[in-house]
Protein backbone atom coordinates (compact mmCIF):
# COMPACT_ATOMS: atom_id res chain seq x y z
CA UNK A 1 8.90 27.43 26.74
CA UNK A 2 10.58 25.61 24.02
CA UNK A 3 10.40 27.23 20.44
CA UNK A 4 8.31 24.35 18.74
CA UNK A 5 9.70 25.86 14.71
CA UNK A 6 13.15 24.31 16.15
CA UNK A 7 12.24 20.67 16.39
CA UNK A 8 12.28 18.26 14.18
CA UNK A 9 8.73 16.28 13.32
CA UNK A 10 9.91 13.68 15.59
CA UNK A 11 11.01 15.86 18.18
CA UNK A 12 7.33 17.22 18.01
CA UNK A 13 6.05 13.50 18.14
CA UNK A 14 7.46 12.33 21.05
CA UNK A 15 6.52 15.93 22.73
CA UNK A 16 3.19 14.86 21.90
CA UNK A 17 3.13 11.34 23.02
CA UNK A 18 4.99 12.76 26.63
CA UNK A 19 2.21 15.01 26.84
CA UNK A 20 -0.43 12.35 26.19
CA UNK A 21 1.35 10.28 29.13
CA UNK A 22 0.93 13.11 31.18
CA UNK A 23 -2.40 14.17 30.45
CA UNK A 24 -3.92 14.95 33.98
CA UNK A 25 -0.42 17.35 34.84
CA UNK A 26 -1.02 20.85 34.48
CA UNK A 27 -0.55 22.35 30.88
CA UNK A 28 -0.06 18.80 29.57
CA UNK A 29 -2.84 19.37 27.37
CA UNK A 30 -1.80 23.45 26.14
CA UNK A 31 1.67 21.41 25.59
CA UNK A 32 0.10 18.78 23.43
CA UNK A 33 -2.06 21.23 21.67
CA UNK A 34 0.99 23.35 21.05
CA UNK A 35 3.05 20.73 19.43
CA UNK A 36 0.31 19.43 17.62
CA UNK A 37 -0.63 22.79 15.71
CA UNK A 38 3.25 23.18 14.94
CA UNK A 39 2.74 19.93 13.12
CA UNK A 40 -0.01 20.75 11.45
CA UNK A 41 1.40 24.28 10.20
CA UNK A 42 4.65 21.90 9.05
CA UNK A 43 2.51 19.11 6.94
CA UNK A 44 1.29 21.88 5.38
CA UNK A 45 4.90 23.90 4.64
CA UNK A 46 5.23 22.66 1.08
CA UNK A 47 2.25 24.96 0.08
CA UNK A 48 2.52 28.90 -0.60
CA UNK A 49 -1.45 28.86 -0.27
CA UNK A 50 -2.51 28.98 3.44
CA UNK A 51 -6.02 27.33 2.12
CA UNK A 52 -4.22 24.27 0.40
CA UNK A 53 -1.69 24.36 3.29
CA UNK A 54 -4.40 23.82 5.32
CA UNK A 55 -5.81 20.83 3.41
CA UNK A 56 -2.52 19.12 3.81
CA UNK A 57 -2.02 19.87 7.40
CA UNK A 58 -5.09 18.44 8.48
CA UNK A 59 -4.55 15.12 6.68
CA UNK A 60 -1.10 15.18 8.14
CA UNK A 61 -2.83 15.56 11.70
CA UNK A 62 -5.56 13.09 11.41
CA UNK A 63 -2.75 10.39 10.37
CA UNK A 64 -1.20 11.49 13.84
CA UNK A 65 -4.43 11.14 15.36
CA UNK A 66 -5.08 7.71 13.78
CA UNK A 67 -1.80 6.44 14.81
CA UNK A 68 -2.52 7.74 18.25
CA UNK A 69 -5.73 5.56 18.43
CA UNK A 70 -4.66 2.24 16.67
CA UNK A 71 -0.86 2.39 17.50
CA UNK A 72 -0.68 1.86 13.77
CA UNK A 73 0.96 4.40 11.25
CA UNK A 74 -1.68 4.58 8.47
CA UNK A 75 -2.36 6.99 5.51
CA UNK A 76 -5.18 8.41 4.90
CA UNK A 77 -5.77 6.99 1.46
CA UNK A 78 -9.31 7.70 0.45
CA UNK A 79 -8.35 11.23 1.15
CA UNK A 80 -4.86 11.00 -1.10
CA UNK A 81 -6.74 9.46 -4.03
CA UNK A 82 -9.61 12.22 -3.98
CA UNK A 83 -7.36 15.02 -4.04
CA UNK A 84 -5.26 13.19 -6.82
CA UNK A 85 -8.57 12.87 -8.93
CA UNK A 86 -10.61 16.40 -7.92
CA UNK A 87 -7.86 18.57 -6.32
CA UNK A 88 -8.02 20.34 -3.11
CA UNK A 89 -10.51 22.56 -3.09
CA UNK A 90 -13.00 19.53 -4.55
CA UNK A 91 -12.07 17.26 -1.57
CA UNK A 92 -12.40 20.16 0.90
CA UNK A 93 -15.74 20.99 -0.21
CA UNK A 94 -16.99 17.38 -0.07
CA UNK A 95 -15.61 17.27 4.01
CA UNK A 96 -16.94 20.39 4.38
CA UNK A 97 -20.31 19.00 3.26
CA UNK A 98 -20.70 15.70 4.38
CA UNK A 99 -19.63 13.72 1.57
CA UNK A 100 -16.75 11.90 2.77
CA UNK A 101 -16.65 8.52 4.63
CA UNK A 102 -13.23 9.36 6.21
CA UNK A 103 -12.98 9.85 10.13
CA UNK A 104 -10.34 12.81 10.09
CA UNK A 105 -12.58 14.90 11.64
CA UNK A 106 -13.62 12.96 14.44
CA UNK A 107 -10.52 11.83 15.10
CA UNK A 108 -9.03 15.87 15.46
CA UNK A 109 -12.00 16.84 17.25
CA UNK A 110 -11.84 13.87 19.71
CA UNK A 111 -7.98 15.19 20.27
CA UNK A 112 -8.98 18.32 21.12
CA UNK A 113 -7.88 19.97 17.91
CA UNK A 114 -10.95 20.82 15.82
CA UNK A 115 -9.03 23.83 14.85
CA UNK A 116 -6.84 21.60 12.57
CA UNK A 117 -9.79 19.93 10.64
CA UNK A 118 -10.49 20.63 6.63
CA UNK A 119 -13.98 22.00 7.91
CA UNK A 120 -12.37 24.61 9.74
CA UNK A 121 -10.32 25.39 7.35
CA UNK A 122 -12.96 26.01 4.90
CA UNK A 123 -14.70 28.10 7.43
CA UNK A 124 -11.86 30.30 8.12
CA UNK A 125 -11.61 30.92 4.11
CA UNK A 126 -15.28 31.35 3.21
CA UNK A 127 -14.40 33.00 -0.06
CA UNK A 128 -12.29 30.09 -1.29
CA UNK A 129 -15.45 27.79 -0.92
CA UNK A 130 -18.82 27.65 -2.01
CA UNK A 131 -21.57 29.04 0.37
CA UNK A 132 -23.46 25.36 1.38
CA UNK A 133 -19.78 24.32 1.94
CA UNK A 134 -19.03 27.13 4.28
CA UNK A 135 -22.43 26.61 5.94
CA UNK A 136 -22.48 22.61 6.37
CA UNK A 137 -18.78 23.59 8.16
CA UNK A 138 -19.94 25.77 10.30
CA UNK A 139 -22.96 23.80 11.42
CA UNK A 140 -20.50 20.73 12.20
CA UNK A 141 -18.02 22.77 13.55
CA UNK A 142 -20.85 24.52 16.25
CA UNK A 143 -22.35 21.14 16.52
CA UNK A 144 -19.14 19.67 18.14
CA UNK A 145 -18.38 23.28 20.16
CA UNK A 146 -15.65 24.44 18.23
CA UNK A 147 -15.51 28.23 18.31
CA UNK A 148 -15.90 29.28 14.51
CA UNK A 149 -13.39 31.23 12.99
């Protein structure tokens, strides 16, 4: 298999998209999957903290998604302006419980990828977040048959 740290974003785009095309092919779907959690690990790159890394690969990965859906390359810009005003951790916390209006999760979980959301990224670092935020994760998470961390 190809080593996915070697391509560019692009390159892990259009290994995507072929893999989308070829959905009913065997491991189509491990090869999406694949490229798709290299991308998320890379959106996230810029941070030294694997929580906040987290945050910004799965707002990297539910642009992708969007895109995927609409055909349109949009930002997602209620998410950008929370964490400018409250941080990280604040805009995790209100995913995790709820608060948001935003359709990130869906959209991952839909893809197959509910291992990239902010919810499962708060309930992989239970520590980092307050306990009703962990909780409210974890009950979404089970609720849409993700495996919890």
């Amino acid at each position: 298999m190809t080593d996915l740290t070697k391509l560019s974003v692009r390159e892990l785009e259009t290994m995507m998209d072929n893999a989308r095309k070829r959905s009913g092919l065997p491991g189509a779907q491990d090869a999406y999957r694949a490229a798709a959690i290299e991308l998320f690990k890379r959106h996230g790159a810029h941070r030294d903290d694997p929580v906040l890394a987290g945050c910004w690969g799965a707002i990297g990965l539910a642009d992708r998604a969007r895109y995927e859906r609409t055909g349109k390359r949009l930002k997602s810009n209620h998410s950008l302006a929370s964490i400018k005003r409250n941080g990280e951790l604040a805009f995790m916390t209100a995913c995790a419980l709820g608060r948001t209006l935003g359709t990130g999760f869906d959209l991952l979980v839909e893809a197959g990828l509910g291992m990239c959301t902010v919810e499962y990224v708060v309930a992989a670092n239970a520590t980092a977040f307050p306990y009703d935020a962990v909780q409210s994760a974890r009950a979404r998470l089970a609720a849409r048959g993700i495996a919890l961390p």
